[in-house]
C-alpha atoms as a PDB file:
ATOM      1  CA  UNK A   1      -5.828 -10.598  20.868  1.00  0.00           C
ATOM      2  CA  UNK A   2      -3.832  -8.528  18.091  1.00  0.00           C
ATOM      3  CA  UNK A   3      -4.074  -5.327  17.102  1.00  0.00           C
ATOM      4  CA  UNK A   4      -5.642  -6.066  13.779  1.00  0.00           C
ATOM      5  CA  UNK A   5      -7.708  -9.137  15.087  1.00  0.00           C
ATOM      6  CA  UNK A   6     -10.725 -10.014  12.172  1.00  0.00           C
ATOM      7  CA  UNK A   7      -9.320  -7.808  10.029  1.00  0.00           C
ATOM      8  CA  UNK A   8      -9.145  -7.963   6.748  1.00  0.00           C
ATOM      9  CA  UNK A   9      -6.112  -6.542   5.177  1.00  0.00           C
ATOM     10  CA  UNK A  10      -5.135  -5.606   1.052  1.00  0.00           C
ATOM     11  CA  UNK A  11      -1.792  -5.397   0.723  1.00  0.00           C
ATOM     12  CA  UNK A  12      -0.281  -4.301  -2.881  1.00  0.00           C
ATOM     13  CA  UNK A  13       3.612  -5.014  -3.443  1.00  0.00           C
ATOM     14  CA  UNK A  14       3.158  -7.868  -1.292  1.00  0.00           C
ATOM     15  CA  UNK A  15       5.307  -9.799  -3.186  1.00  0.00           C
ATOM     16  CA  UNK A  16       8.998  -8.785  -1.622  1.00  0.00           C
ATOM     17  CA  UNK A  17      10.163  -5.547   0.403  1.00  0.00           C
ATOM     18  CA  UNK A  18       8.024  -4.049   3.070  1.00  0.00           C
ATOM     19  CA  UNK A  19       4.591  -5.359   1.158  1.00  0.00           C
ATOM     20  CA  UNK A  20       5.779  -8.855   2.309  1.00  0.00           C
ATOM     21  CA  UNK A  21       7.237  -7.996   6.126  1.00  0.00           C
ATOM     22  CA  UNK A  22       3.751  -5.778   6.619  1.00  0.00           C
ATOM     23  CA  UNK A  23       1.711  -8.888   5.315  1.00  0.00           C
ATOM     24  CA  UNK A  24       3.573 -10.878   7.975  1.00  0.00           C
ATOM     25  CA  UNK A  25       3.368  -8.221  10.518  1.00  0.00           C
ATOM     26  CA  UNK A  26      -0.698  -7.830  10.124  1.00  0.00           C
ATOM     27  CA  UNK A  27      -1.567 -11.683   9.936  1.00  0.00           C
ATOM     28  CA  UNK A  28       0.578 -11.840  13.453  1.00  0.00           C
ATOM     29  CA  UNK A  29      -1.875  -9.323  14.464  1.00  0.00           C
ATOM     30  CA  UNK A  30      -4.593 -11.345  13.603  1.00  0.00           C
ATOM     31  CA  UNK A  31      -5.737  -9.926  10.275  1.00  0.00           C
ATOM     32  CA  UNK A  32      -6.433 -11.408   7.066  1.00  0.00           C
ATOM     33  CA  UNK A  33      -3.976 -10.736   4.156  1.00  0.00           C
ATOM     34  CA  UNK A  34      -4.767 -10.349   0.707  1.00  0.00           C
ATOM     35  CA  UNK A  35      -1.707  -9.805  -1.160  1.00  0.00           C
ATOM     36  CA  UNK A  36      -1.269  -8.605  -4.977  1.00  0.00           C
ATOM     37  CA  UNK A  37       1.503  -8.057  -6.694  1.00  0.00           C
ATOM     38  CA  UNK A  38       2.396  -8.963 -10.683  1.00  0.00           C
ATOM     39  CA  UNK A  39       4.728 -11.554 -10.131  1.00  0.00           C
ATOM     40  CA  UNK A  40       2.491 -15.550  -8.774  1.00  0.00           C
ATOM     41  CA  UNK A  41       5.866 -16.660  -7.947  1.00  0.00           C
ATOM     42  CA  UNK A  42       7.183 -13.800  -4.953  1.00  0.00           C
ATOM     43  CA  UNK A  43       3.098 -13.706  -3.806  1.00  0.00           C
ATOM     44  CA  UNK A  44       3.332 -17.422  -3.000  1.00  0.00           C
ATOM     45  CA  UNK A  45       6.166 -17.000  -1.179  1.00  0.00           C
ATOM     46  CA  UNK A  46       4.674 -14.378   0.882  1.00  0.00           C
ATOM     47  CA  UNK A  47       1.653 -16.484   1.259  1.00  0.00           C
ATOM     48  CA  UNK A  48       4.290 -19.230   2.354  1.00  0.00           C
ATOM     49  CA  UNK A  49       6.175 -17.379   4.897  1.00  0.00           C
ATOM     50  CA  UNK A  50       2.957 -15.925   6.544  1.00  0.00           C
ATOM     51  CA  UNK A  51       1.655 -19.214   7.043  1.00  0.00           C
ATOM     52  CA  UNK A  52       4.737 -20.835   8.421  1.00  0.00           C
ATOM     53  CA  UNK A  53       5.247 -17.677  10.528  1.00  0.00           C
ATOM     54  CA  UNK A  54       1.815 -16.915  11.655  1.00  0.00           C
ATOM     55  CA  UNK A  55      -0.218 -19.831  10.904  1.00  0.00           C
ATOM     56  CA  UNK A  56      -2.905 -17.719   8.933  1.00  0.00           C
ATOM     57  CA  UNK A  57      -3.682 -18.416   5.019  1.00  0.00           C
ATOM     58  CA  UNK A  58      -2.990 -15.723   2.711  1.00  0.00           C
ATOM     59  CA  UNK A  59      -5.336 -14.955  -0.260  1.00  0.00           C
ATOM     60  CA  UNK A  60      -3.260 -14.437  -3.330  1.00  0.00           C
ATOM     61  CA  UNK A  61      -4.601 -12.466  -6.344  1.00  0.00           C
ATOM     62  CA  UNK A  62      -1.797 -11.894  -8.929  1.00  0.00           C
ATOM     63  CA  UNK A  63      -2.673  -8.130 -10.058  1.00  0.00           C
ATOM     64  CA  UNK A  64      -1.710  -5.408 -12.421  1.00  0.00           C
ATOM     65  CA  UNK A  65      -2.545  -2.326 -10.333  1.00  0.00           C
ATOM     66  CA  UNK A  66      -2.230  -0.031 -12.603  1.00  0.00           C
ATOM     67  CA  UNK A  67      -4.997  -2.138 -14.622  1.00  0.00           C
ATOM     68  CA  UNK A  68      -8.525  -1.066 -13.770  1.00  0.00           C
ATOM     69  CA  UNK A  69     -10.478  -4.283 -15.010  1.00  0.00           C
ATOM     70  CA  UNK A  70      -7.662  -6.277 -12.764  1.00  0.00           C
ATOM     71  CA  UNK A  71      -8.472  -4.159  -9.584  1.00  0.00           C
ATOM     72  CA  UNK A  72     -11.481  -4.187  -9.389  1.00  0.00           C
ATOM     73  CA  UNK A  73     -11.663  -8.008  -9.928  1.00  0.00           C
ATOM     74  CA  UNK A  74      -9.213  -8.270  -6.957  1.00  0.00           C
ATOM     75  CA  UNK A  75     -11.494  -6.683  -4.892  1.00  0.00           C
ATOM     76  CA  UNK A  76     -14.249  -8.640  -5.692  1.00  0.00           C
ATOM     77  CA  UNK A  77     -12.481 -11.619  -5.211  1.00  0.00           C
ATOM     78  CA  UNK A  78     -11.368 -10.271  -1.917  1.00  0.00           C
ATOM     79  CA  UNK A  79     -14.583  -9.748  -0.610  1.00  0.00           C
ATOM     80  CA  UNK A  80     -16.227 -12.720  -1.813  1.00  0.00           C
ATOM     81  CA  UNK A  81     -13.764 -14.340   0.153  1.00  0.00           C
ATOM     82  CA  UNK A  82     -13.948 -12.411   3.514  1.00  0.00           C
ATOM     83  CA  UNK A  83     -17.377 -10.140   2.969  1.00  0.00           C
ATOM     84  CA  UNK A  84     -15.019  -6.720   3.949  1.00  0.00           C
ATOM     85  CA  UNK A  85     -12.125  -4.589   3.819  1.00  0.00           C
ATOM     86  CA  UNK A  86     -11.078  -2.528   6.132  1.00  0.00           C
ATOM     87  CA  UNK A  87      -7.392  -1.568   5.112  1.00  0.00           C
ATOM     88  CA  UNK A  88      -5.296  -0.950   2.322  1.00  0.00           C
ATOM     89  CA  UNK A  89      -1.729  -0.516   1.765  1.00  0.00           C
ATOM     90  CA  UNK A  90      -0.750   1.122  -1.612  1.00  0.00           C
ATOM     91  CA  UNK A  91       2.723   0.191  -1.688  1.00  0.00           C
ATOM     92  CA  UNK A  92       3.334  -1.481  -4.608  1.00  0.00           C
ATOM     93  CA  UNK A  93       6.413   0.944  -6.335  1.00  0.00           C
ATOM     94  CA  UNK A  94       8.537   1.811  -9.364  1.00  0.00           C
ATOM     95  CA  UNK A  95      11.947   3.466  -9.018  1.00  0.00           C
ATOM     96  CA  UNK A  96      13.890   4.085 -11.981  1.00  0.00           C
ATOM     97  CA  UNK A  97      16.562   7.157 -12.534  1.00  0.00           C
ATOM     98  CA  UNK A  98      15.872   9.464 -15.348  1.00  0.00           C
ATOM     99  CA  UNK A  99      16.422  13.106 -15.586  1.00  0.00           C
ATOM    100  CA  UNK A 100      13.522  14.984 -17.490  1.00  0.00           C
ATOM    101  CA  UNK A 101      15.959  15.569 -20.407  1.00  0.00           C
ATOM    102  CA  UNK A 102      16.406  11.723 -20.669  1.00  0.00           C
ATOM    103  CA  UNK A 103      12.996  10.030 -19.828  1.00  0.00           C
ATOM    104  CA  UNK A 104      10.720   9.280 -22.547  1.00  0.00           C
ATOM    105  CA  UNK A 105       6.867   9.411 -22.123  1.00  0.00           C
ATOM    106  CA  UNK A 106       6.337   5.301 -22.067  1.00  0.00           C
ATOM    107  CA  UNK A 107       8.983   5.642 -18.960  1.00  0.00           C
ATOM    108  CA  UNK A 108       7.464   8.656 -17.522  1.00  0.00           C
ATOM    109  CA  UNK A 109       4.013   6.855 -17.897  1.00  0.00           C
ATOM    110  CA  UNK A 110       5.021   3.711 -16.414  1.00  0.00           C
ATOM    111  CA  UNK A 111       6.110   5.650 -13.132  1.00  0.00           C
ATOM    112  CA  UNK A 112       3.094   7.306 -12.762  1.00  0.00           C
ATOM    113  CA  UNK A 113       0.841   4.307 -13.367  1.00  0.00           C
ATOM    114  CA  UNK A 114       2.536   2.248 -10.695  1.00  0.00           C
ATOM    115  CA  UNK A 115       3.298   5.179  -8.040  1.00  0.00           C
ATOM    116  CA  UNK A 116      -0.020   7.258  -8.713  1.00  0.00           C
ATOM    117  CA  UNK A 117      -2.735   6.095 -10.553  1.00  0.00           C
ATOM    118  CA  UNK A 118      -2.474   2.173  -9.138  1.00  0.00           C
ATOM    119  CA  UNK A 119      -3.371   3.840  -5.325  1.00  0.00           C
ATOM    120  CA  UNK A 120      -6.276   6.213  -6.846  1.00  0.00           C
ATOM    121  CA  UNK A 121      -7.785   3.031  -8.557  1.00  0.00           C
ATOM    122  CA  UNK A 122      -7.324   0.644  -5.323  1.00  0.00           C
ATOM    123  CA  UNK A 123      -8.984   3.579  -3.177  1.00  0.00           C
ATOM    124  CA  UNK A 124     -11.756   3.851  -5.823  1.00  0.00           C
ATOM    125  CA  UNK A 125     -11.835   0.368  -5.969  1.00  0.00           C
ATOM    126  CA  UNK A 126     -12.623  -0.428  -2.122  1.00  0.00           C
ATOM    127  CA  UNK A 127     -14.586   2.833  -1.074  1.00  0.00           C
ATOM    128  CA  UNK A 128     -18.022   1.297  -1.734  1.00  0.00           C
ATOM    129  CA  UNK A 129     -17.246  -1.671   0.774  1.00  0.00           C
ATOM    130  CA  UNK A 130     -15.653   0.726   3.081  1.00  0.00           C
ATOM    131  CA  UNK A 131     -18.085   3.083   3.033  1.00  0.00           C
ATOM    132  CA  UNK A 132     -20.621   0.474   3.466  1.00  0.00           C
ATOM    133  CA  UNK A 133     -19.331  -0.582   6.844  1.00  0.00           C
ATOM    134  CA  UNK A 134     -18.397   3.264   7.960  1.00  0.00           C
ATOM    135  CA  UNK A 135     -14.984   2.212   8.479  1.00  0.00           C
ATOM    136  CA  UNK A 136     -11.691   2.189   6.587  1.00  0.00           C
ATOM    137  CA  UNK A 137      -8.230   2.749   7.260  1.00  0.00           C
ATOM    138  CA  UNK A 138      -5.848   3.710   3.860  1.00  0.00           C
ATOM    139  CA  UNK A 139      -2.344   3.827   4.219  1.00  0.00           C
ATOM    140  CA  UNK A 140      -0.381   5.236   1.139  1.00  0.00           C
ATOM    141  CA  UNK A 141       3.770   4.875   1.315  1.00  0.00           C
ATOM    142  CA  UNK A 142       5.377   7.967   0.276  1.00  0.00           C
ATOM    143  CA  UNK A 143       9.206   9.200   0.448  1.00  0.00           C
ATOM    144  CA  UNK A 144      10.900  12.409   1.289  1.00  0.00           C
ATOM    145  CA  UNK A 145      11.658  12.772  -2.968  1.00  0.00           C
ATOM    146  CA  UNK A 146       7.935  14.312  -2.945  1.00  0.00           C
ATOM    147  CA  UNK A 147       9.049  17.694  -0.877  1.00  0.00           C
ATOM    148  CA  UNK A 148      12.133  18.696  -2.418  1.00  0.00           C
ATOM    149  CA  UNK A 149      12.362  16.516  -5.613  1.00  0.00           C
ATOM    150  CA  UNK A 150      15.477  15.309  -6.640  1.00  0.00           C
ATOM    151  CA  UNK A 151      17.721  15.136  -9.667  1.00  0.00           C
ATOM    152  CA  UNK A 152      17.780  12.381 -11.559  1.00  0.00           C
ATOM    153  CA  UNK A 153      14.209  11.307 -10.287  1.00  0.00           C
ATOM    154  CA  UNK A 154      12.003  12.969 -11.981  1.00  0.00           C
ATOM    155  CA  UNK A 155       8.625  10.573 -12.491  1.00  0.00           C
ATOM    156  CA  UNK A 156       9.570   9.098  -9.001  1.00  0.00           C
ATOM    157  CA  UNK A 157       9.500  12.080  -7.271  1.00  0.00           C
ATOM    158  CA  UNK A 158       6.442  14.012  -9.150  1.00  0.00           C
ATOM    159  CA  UNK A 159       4.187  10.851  -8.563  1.00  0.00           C
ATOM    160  CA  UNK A 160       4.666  10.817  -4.902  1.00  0.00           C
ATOM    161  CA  UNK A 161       4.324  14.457  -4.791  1.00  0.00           C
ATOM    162  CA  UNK A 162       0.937  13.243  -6.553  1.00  0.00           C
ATOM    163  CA  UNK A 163       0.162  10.506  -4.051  1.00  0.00           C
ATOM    164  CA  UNK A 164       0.716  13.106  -1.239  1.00  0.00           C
ATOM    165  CA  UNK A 165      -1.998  15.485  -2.172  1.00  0.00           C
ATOM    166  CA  UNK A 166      -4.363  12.603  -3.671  1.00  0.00           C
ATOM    167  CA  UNK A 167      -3.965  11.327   0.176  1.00  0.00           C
ATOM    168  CA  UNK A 168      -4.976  14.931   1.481  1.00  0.00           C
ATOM    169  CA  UNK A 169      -8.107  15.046  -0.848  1.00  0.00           C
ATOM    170  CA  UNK A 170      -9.288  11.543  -0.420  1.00  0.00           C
ATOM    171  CA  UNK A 171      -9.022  11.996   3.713  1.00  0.00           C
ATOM    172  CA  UNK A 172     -11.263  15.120   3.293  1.00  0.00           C
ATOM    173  CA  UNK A 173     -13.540  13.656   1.121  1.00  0.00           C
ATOM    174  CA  UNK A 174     -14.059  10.776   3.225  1.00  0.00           C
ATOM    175  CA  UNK A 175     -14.023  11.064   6.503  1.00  0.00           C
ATOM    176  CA  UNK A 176     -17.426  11.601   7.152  1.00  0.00           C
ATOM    177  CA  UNK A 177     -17.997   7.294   6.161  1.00  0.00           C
ATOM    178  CA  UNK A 178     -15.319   6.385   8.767  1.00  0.00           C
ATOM    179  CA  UNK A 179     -12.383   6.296   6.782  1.00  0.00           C
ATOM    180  CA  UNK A 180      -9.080   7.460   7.811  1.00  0.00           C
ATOM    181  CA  UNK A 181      -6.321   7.953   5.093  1.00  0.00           C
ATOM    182  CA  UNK A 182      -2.713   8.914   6.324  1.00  0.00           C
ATOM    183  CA  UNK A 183       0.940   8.828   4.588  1.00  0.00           C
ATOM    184  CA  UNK A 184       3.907   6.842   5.559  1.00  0.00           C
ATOM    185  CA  UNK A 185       7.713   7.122   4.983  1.00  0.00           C
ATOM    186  CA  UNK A 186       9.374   5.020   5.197  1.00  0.00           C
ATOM    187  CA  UNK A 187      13.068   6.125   4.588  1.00  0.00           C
ATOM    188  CA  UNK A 188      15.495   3.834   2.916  1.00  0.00           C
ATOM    189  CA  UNK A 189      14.399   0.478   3.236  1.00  0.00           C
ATOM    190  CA  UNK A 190      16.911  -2.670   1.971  1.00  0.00           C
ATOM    191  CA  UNK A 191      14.336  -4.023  -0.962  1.00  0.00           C
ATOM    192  CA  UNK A 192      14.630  -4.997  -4.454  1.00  0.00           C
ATOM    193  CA  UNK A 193      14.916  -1.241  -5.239  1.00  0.00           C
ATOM    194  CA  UNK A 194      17.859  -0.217  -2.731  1.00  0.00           C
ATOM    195  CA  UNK A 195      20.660  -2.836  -2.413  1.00  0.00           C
ATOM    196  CA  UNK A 196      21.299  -0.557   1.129  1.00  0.00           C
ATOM    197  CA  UNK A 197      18.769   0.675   4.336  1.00  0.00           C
ATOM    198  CA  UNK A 198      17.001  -0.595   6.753  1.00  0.00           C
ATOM    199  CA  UNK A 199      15.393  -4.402   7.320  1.00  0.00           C
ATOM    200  CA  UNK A 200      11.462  -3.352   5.927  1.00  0.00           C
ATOM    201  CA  UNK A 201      10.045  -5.219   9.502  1.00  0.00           C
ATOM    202  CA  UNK A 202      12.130  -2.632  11.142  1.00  0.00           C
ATOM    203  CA  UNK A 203       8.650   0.249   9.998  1.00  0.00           C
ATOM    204  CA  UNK A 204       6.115  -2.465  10.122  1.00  0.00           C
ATOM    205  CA  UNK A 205       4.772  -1.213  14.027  1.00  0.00           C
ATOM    206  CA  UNK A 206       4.406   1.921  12.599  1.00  0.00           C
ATOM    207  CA  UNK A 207       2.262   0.795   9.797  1.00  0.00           C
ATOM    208  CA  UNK A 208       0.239  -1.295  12.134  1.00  0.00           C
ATOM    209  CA  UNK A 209      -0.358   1.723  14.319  1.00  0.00           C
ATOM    210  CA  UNK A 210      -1.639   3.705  11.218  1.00  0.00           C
ATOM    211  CA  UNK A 211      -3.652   0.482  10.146  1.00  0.00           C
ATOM    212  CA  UNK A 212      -5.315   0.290  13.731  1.00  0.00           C
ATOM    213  CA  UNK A 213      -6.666   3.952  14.963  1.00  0.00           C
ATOM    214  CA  UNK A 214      -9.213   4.487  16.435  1.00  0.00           C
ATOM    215  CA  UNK A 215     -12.421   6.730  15.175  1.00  0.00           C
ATOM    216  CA  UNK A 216     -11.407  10.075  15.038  1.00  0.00           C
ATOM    217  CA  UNK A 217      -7.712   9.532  14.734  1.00  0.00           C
ATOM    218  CA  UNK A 218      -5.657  11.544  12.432  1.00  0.00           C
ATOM    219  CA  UNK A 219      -6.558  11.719   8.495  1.00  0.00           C
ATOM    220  CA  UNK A 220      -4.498  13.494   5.766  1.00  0.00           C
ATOM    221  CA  UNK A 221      -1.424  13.509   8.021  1.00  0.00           C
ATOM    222  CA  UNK A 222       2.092  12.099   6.605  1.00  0.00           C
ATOM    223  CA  UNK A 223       3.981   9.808   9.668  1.00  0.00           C
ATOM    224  CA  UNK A 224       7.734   8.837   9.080  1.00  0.00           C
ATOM    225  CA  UNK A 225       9.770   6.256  10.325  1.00  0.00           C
ATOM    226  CA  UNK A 226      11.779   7.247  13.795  1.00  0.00           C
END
């Protein structure tokens, strides 16, 4: 039996990087994978490779995450299909330079959308069910750009900043349901966004431990790769 056996697993980004080698990673373990992303054509092929990998059938919902009607239709869909939810991975990401002399407010606001405001309305999104069954694991991908900033990064780095301290408030607010909500970093992982880094299934055990603790495991705590 797997680690995540019966479990049912939403999984945003899952359309390439480490949302696709984590979908792979939990369905091995037994969960169930619901994967959004924007783009049908990289979710199917996620949905492909977990199948021919893992034999389990991916449920595909093509999503805007940073839309809230789209969301929360997701979710719905997601547990008409499997009746619960018991983890989410906000990983779905935007990286794109831009000093704060040079970034205009529609670039600025896309960054935020994606990096900050898509995990806050997942979370909101799948609390009720959580809370329902007094259990929940969240798992929100961060990077060391949130401690120290860096030039040239500026929306990047402020919305995980952001995500870090929406992470801390959400695990105080709701760990008295069952639900555990933790940070992971990843470091630099070879994706669509780096052309350089490490292979994304190289972090996946880590994000299955996170996905998997037990009652009364650590909440509001940030976990890095190695």
């Amino acid at each position: 039996m797997g680690l995540m056996e019966a479990r049912i697993t939403l999984i945003s980004g899952a359309g390439t990087g480490l949302g696709r080698a984590t979908a792979i990673a939990f369905a091995a373990e037994g969960a169930s994978v619901a994967l959004l992303g924007r783009r049908r054509d990289k979710l199917d092929e996620t949905a492909s490779l977990v199948r021919e990998r893992t034999g389990q059938t991916a449920l595909v919902l093509q999503t805007d995450v940073t839309e809230e009607q789209q969301v929360q239709e997701a979710i719905r869909l997601t547990l008409e299909r499997y009746g619960r939810i018991d983890v989410l991975l906000n990983n779905a990401a935007v990286l794109e330079p831009g000093s704060v002399a040079e970034l205009t407010s529609d670039d600025w606001q896309k960054q935020i959308s994606t990096n900050l405001t898509a995990p806050f309305l997942l979370t909101k999104a799948v609390l009720p069910a959580m809370r329902a069954q007094k259990y929940g694991r969240i798992i929100n991908i961060t990077s060391s750009l949130s401690k120290n900033g860096a030039g040239g990064f500026a929306a990047y780095s402020a919305a995980k900043a952001g995500l870090e301290s929406l992470t801390r408030t959400i695990a105080d607010e709701e760990h008295e349901h069952g639900i555990l909500v933790n940070l992971y970093n990843p470091g630099t992982l070879r994706t669509e966004m780096h052309a350089t880094g490490k292979d994304p299934a190289l972090v996946t055990p880590d994000i299955i431990r996170l996905a998997s603790l037990s009652f009364g495991g650590p909440t509001g705590t940030i976990h890095s790769y190695g």
